[in-house]
Structure formats: structure tokens, C-alpha cells
C-alpha atoms as a PDB file:
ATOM      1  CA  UNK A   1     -23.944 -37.373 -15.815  1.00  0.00           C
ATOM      2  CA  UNK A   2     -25.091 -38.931 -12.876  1.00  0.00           C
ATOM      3  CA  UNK A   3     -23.339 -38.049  -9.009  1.00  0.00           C
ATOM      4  CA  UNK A   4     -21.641 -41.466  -9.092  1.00  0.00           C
ATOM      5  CA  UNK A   5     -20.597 -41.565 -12.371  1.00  0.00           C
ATOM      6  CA  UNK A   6     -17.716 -38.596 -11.388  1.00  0.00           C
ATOM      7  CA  UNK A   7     -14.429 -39.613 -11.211  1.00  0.00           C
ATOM      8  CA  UNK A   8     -13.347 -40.088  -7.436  1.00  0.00           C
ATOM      9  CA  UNK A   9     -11.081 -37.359  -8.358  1.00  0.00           C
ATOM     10  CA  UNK A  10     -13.649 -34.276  -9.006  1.00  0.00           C
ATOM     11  CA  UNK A  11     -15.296 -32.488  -6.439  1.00  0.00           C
ATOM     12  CA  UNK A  12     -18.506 -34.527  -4.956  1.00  0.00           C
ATOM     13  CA  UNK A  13     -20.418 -31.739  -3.190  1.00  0.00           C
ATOM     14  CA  UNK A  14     -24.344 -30.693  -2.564  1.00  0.00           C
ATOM     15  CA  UNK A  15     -25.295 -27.030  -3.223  1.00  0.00           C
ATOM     16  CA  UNK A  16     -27.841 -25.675  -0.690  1.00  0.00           C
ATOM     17  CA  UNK A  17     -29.805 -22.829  -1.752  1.00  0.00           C
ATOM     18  CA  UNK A  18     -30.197 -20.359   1.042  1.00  0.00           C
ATOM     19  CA  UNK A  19     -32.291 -17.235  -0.935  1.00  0.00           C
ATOM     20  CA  UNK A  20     -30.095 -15.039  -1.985  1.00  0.00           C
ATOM     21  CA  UNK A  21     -27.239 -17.659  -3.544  1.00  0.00           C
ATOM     22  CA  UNK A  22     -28.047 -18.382  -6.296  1.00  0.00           C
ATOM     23  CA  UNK A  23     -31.661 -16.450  -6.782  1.00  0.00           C
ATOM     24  CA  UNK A  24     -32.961 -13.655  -5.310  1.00  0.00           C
ATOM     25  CA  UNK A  25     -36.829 -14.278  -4.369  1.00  0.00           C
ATOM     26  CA  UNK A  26     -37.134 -13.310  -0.960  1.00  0.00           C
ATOM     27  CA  UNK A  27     -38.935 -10.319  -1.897  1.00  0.00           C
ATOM     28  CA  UNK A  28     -41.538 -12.435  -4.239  1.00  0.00           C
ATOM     29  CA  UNK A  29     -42.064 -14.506  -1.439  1.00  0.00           C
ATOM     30  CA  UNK A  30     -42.434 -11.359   1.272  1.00  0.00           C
ATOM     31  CA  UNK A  31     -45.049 -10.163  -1.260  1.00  0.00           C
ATOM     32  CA  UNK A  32     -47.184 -12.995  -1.481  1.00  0.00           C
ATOM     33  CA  UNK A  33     -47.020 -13.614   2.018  1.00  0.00           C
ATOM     34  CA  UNK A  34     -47.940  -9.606   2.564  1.00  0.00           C
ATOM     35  CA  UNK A  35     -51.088  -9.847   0.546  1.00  0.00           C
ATOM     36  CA  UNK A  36     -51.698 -13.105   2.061  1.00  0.00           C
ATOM     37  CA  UNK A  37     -51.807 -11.982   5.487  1.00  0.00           C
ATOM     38  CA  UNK A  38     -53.962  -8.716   4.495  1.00  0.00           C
ATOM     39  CA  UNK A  39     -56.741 -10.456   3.327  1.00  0.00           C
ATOM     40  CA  UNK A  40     -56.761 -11.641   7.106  1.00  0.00           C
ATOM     41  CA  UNK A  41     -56.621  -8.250   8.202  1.00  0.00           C
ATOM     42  CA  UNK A  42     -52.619  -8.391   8.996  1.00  0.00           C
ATOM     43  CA  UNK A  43     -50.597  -5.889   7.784  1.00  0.00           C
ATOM     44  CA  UNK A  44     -47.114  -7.430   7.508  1.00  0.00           C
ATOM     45  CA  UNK A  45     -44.298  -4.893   7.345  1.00  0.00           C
ATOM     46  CA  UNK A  46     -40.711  -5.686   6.286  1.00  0.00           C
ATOM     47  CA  UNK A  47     -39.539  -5.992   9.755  1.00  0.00           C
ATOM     48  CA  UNK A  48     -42.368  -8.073  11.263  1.00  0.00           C
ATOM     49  CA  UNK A  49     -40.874 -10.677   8.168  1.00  0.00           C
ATOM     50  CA  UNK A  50     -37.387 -10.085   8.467  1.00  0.00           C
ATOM     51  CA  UNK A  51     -38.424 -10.866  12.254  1.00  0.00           C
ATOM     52  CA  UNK A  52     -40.993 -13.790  11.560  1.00  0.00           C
ATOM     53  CA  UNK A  53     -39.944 -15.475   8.567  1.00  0.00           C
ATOM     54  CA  UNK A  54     -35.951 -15.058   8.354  1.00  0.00           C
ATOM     55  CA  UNK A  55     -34.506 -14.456  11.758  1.00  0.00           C
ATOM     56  CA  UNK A  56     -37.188 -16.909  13.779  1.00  0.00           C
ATOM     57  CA  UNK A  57     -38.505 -18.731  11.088  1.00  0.00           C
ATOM     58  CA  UNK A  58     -41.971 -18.653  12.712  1.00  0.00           C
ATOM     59  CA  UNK A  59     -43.912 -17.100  10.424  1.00  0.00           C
ATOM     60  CA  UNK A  60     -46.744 -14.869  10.775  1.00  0.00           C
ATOM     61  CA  UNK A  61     -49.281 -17.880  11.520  1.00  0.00           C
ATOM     62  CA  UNK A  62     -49.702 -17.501  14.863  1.00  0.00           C
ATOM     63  CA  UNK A  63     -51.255 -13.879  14.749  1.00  0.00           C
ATOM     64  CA  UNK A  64     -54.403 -15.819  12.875  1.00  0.00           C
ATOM     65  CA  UNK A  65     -55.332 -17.412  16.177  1.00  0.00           C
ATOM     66  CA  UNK A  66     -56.373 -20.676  13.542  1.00  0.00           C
ATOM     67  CA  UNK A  67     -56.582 -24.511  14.988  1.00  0.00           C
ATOM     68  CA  UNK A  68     -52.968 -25.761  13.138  1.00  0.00           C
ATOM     69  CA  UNK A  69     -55.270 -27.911  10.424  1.00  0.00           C
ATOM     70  CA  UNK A  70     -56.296 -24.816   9.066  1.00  0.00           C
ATOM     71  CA  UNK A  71     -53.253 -23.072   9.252  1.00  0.00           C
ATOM     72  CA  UNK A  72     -52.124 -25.785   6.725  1.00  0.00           C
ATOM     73  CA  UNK A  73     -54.931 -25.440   4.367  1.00  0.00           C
ATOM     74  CA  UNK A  74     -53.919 -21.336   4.822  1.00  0.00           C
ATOM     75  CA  UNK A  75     -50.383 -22.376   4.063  1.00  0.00           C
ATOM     76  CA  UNK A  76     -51.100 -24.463   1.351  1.00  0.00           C
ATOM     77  CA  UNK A  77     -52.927 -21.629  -0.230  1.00  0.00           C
ATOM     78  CA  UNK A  78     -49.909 -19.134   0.110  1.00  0.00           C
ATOM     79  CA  UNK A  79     -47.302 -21.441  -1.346  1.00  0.00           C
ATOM     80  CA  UNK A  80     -49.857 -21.954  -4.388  1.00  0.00           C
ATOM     81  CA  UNK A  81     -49.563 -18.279  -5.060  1.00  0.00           C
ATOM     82  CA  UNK A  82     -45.930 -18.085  -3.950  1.00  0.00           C
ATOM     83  CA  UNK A  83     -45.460 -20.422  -6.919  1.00  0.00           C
ATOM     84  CA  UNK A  84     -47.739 -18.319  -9.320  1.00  0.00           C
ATOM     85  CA  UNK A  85     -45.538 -15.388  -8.328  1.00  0.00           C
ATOM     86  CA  UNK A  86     -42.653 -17.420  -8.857  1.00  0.00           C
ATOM     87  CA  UNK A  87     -43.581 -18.644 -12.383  1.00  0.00           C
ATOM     88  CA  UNK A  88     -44.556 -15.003 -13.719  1.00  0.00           C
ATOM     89  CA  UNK A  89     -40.884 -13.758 -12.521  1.00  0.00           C
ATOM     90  CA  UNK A  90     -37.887 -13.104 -14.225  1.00  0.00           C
ATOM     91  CA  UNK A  91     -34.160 -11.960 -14.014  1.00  0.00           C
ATOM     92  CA  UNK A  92     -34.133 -13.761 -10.557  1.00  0.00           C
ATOM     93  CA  UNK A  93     -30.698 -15.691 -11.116  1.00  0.00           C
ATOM     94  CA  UNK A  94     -27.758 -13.552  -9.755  1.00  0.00           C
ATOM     95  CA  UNK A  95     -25.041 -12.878 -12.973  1.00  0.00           C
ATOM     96  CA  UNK A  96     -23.191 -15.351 -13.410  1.00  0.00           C
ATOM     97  CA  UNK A  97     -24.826 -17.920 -11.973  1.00  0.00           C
ATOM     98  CA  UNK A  98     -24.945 -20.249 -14.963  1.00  0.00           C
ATOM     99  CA  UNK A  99     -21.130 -19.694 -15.317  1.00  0.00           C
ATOM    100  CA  UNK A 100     -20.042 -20.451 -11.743  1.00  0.00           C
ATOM    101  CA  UNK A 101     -22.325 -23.506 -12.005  1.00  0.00           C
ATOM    102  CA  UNK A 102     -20.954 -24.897 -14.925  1.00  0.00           C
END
């Protein structure tokens, strides 16, 4: 069923997901970007990335020092992994999920 095929009565609505809503992969994704950064010599604790990536949504770019065409090769790079990691996971949905969905 396609979004304008619902009846004008049913709810019309977009679901955003914010990690953590319906999945739970924000500790793939602190992973990959961990080893990531350690191959650069970085050692990215759990608060420098609750810091970087979630509260200021910087990133951890900026301590590579790296013209910004390079950090988007780098970047590239990570989310190729990120979606390796991401592929070789399981039992990420939250319970329920499927049901609240439907």
C-alpha cells in the first residue's frame, strides 16, 4: 500500500529513526568508529563519542589534522565497515518492534 493510497481517515505520519527507537546500533557504530580512529593512532573512549558524535555531532575528524577531501575518502571508508558491522549483526530490533509497527 502506497502513502496516498490510505484513507484520509488513518493516520498519515513519517517515522524518524533516532538510534535507539527502533534499533539499537549505536554501539556497532562506536566500535567501528573506535577501531577506525586507532589505526590513526586515536584512542576514542566512550565519552570522547558520547561527546563527539552524539552530543556535538562533530565527530572525531578533526583530531586527524586531514585537508576535508581526505577526511571524506576516511569517512567513506568507516561507513563501508560501519555497514559490514551492520550486516554481520543481529537481535538489533528492540521487542516488539515488528508489533508496534504493524
Amino acid at each position: 500500500m502506497s502513502y496516498s493510497s490510505f484513507p484520509s481517515s488513518e493516520l498519515k505520519a513519517i517515522l524518524w529513526d533516532n538510534d535507539g527507537v527502533l534499533v539499537n546500533t549505536e554501539h556497532l557504530f562506536y566500535q567501528v568508529n573506535r577501531d577506525f580512529f586507532l589505526e590513526y593512532g586515536i584512542e576514542l573512549t566512550q565519552q570522547h563519542f558520547f561527546n563527539w558524535f552524539l552530543k556535538d555531532s562533530c565527530g572525531a575528524w578533526h583530531l586527524l589534522e586531514l585537508p576535508s577531501e581526505k577526511i571524506d575518502v576516511l569517512r567513506t571508508e568507516r561507513n563501508r565497515r560501519y555497514h559490514q558491522y551492520l550486516k554481520r549483526a543481529e537481535g538489533l530490533e528492540f521487542q516488539d518492534i515488528r508489533r508496534i509497527l504493524e
